[in-house]
PDB file of N, CA and C in Angstrom:
ATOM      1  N   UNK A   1      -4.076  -4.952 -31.693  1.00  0.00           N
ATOM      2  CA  UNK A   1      -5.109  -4.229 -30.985  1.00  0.00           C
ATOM      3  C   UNK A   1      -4.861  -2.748 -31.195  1.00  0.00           C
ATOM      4  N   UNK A   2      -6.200  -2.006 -31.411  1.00  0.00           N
ATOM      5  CA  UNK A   2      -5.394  -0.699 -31.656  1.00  0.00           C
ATOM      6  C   UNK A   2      -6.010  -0.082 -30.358  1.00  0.00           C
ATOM      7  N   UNK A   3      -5.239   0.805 -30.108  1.00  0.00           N
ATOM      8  CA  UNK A   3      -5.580   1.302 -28.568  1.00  0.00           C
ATOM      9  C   UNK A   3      -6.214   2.920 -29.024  1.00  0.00           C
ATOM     10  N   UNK A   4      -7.384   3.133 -28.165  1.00  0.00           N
ATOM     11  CA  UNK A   4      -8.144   4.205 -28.132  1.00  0.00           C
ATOM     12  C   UNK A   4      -7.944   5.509 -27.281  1.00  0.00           C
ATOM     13  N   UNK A   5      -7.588   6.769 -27.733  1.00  0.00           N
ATOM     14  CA  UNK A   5      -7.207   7.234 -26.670  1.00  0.00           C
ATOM     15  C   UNK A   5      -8.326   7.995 -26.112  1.00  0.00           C
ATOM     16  N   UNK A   6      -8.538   7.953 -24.802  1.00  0.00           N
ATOM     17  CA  UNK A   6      -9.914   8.668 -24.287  1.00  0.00           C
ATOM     18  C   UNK A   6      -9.489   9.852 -23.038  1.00  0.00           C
ATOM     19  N   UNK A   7      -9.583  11.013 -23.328  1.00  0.00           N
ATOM     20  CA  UNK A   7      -9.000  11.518 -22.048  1.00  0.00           C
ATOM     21  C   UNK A   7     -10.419  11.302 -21.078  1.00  0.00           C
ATOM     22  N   UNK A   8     -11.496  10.666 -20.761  1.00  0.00           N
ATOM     23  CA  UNK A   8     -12.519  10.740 -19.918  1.00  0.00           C
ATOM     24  C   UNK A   8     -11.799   9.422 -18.934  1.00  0.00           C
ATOM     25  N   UNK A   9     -10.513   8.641 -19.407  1.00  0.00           N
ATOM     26  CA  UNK A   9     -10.475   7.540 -18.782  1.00  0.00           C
ATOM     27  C   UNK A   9     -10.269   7.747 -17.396  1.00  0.00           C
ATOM     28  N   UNK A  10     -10.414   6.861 -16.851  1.00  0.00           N
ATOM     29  CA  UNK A  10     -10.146   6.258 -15.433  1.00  0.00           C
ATOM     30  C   UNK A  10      -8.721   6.421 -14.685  1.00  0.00           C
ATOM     31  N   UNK A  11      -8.641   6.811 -13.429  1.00  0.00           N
ATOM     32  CA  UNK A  11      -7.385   6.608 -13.058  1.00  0.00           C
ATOM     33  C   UNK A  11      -7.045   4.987 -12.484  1.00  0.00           C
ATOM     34  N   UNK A  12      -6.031   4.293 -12.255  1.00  0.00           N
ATOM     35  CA  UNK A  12      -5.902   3.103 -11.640  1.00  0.00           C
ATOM     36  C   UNK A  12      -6.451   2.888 -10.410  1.00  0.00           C
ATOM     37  N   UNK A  13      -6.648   3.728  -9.420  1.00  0.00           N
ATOM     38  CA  UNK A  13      -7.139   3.456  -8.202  1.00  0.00           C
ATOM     39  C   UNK A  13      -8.988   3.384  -8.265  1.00  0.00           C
ATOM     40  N   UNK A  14      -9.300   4.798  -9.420  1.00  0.00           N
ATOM     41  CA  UNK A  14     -10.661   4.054  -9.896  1.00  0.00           C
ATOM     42  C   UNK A  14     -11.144   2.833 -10.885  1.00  0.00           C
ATOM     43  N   UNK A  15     -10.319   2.739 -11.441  1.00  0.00           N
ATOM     44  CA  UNK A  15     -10.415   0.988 -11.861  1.00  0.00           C
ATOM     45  C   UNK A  15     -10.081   0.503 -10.839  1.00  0.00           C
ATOM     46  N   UNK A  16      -9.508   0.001  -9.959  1.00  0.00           N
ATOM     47  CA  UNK A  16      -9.607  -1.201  -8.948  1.00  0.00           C
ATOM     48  C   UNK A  16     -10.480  -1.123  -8.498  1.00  0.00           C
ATOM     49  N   UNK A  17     -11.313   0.124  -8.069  1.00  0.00           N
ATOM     50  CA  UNK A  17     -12.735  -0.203  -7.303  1.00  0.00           C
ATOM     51  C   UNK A  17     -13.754  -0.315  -8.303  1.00  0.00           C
ATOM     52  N   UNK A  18     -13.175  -0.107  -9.318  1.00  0.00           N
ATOM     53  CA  UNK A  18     -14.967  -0.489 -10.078  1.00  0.00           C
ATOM     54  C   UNK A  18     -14.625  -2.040 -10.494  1.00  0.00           C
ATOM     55  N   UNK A  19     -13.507  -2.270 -10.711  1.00  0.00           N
ATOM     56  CA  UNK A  19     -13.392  -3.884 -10.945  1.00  0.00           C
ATOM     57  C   UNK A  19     -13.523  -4.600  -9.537  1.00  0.00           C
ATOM     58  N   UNK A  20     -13.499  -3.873  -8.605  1.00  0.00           N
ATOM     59  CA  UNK A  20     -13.969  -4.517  -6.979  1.00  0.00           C
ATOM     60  C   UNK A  20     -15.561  -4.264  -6.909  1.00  0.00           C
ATOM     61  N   UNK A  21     -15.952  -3.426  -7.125  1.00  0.00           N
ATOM     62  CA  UNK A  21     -17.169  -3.348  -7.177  1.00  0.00           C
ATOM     63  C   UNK A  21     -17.810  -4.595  -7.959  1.00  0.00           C
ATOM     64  N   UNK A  22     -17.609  -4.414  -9.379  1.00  0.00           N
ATOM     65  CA  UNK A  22     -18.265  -5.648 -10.049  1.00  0.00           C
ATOM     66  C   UNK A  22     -18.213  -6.897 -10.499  1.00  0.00           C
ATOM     67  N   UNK A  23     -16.790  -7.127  -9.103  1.00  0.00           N
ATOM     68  CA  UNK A  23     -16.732  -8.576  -9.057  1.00  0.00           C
ATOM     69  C   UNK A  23     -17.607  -9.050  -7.758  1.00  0.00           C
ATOM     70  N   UNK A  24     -18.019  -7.768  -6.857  1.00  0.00           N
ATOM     71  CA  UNK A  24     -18.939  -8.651  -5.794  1.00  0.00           C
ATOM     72  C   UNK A  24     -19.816  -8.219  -6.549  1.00  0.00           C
ATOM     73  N   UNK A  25     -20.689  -7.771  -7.149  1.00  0.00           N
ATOM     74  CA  UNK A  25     -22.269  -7.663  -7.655  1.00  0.00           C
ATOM     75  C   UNK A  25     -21.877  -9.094  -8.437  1.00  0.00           C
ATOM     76  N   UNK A  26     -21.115  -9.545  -9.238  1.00  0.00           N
ATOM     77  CA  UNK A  26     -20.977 -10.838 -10.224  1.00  0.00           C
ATOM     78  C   UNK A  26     -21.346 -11.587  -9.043  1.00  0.00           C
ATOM     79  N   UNK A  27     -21.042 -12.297  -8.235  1.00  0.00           N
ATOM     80  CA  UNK A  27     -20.423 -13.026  -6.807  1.00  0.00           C
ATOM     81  C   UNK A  27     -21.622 -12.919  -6.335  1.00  0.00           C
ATOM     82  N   UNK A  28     -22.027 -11.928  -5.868  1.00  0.00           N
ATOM     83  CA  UNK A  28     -24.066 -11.704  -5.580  1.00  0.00           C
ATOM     84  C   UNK A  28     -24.688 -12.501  -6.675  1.00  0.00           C
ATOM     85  N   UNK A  29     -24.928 -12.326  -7.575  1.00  0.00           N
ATOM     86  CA  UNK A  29     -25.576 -12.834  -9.120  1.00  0.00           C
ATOM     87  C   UNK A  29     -25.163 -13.905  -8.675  1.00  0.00           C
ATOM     88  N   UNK A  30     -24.338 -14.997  -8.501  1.00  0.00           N
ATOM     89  CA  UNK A  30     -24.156 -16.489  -8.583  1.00  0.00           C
ATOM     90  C   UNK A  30     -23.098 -16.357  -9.780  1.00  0.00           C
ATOM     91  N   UNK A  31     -22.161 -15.450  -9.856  1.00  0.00           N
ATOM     92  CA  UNK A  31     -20.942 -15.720 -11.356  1.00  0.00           C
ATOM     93  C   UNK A  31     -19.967 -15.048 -10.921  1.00  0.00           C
ATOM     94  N   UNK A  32     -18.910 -15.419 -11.682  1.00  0.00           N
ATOM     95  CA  UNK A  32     -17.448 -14.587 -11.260  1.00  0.00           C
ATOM     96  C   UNK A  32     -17.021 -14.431 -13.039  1.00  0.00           C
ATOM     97  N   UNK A  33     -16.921 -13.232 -12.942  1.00  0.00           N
ATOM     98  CA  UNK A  33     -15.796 -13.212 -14.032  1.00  0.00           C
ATOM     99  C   UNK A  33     -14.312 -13.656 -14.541  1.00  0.00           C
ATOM    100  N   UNK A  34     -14.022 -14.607 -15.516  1.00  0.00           N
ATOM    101  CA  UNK A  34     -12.881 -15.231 -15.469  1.00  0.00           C
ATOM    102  C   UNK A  34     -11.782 -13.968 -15.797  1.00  0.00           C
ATOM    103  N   UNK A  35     -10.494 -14.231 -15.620  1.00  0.00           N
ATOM    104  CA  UNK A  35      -9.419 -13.215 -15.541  1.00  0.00           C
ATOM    105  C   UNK A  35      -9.154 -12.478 -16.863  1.00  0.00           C
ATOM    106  N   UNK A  36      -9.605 -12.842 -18.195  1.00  0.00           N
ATOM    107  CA  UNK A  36      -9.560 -12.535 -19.479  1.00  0.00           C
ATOM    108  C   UNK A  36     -10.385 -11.420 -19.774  1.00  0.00           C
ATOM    109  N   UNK A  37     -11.958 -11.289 -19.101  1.00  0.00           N
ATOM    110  CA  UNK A  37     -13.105 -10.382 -18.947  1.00  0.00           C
ATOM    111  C   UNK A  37     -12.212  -9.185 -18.373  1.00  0.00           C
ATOM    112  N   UNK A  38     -11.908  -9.757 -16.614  1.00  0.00           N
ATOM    113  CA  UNK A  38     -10.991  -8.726 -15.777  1.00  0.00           C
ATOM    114  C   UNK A  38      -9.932  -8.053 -16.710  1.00  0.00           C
ATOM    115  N   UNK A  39      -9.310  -8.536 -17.100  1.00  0.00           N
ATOM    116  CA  UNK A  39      -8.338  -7.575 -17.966  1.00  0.00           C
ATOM    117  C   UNK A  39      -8.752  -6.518 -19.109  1.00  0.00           C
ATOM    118  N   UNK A  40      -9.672  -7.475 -20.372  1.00  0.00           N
ATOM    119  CA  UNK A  40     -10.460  -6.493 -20.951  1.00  0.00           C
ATOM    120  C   UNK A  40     -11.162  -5.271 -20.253  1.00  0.00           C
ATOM    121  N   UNK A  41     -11.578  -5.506 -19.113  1.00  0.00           N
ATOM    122  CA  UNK A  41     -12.844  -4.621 -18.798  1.00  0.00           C
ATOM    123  C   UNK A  41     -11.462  -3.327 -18.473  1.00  0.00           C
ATOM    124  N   UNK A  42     -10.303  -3.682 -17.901  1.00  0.00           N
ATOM    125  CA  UNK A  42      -9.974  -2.799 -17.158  1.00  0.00           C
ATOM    126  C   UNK A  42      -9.370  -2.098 -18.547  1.00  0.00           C
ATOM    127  N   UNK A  43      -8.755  -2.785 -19.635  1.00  0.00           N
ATOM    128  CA  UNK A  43      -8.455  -1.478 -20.477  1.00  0.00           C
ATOM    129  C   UNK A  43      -9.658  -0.996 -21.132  1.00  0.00           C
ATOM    130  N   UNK A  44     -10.436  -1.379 -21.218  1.00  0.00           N
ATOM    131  CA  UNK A  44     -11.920  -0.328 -21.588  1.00  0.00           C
ATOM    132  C   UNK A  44     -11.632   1.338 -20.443  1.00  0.00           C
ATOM    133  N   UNK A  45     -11.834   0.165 -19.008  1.00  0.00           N
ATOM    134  CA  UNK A  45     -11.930   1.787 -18.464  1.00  0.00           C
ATOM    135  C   UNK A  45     -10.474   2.395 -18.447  1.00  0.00           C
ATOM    136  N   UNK A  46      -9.411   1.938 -18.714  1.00  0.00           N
ATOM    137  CA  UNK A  46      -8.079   2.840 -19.015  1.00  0.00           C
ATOM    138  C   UNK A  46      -8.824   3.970 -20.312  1.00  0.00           C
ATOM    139  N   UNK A  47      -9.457   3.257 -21.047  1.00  0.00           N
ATOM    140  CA  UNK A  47      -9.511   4.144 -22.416  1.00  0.00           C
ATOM    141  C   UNK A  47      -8.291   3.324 -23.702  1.00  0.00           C
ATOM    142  N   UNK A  48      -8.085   2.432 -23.474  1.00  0.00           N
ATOM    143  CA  UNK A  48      -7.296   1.888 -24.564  1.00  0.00           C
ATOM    144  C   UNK A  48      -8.038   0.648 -25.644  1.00  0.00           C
ATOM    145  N   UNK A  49      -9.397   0.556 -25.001  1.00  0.00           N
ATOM    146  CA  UNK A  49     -10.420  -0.198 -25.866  1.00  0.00           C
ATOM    147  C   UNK A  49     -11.533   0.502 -25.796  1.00  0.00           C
ATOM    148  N   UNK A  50     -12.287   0.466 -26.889  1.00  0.00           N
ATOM    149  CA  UNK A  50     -13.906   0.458 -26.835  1.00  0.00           C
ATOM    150  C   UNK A  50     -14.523  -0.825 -25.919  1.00  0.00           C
ATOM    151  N   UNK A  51     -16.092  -0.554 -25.589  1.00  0.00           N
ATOM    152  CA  UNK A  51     -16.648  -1.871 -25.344  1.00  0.00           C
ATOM    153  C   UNK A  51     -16.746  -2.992 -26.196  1.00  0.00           C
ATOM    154  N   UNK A  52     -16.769  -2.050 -27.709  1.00  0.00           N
ATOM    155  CA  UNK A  52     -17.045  -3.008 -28.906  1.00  0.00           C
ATOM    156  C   UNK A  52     -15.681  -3.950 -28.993  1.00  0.00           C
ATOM    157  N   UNK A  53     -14.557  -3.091 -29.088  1.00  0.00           N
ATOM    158  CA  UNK A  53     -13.265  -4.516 -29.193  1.00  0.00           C
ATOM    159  C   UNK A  53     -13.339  -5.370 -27.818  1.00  0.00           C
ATOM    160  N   UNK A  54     -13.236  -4.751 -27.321  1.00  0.00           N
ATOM    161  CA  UNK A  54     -13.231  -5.754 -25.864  1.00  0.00           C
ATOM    162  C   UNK A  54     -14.002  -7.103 -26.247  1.00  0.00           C
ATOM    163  N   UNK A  55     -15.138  -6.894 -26.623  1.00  0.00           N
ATOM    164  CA  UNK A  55     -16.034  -7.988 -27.232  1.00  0.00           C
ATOM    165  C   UNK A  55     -15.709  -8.809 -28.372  1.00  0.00           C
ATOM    166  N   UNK A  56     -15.466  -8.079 -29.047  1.00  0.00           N
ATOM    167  CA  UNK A  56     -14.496  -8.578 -30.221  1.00  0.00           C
ATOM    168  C   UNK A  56     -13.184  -9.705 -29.918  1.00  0.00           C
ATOM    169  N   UNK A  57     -12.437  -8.922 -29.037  1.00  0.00           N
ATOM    170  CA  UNK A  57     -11.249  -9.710 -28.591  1.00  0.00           C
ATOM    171  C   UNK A  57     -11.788 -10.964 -27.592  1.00  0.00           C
ATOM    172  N   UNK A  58     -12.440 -10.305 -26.743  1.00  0.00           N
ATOM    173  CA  UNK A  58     -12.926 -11.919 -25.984  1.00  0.00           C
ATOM    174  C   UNK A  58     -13.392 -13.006 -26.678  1.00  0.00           C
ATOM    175  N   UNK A  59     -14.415 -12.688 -27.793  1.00  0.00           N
ATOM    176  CA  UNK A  59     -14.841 -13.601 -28.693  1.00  0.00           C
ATOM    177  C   UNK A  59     -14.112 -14.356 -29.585  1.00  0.00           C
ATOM    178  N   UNK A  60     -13.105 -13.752 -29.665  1.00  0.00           N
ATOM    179  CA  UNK A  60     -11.543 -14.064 -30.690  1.00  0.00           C
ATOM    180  C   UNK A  60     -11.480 -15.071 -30.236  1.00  0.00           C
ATOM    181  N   UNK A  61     -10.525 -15.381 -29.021  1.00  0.00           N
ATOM    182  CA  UNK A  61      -9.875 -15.387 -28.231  1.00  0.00           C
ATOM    183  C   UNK A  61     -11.162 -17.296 -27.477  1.00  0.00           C
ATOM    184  N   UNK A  62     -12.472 -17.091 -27.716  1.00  0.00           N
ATOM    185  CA  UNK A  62     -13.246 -18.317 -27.487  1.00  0.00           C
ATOM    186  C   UNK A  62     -12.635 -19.023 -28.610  1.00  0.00           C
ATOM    187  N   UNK A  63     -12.583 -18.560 -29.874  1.00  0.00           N
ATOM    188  CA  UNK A  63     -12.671 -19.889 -30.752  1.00  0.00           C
ATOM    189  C   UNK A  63     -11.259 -20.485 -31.068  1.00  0.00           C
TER     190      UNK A  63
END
């Protein structure tokens, strides 16, 4: 994985609330995100993935 460096990233306490945030909007919707999504999403907002690998790797990672 190559890691992206972004200085716009996120601090940890704002990733926990945006990954709290959009696990109850999922949970509203009728879905939960499985723990593999949760992890990707959170190094997106660290800045150590794009959205595009994140996608990439989850998709890997199905077959």
């Amino acid at each position: 994985m190559t890691e992206v460096s972004d200085p716009d990233a996120l601090a940890e306490s704002e990733i926990d609330e945006a990954v709290a945030f959009a696990d109850a909007a999922q949970y509203l919707a009728g879905g939960r995100a499985d723990e593999r999504s949760r992890e990707l999403g959170r190094e997106v907002l660290r800045g150590h993935l794009t959205h595009r690998q994140a996608v990439e790797e989850y998709l890997a990672d199905a077959v």
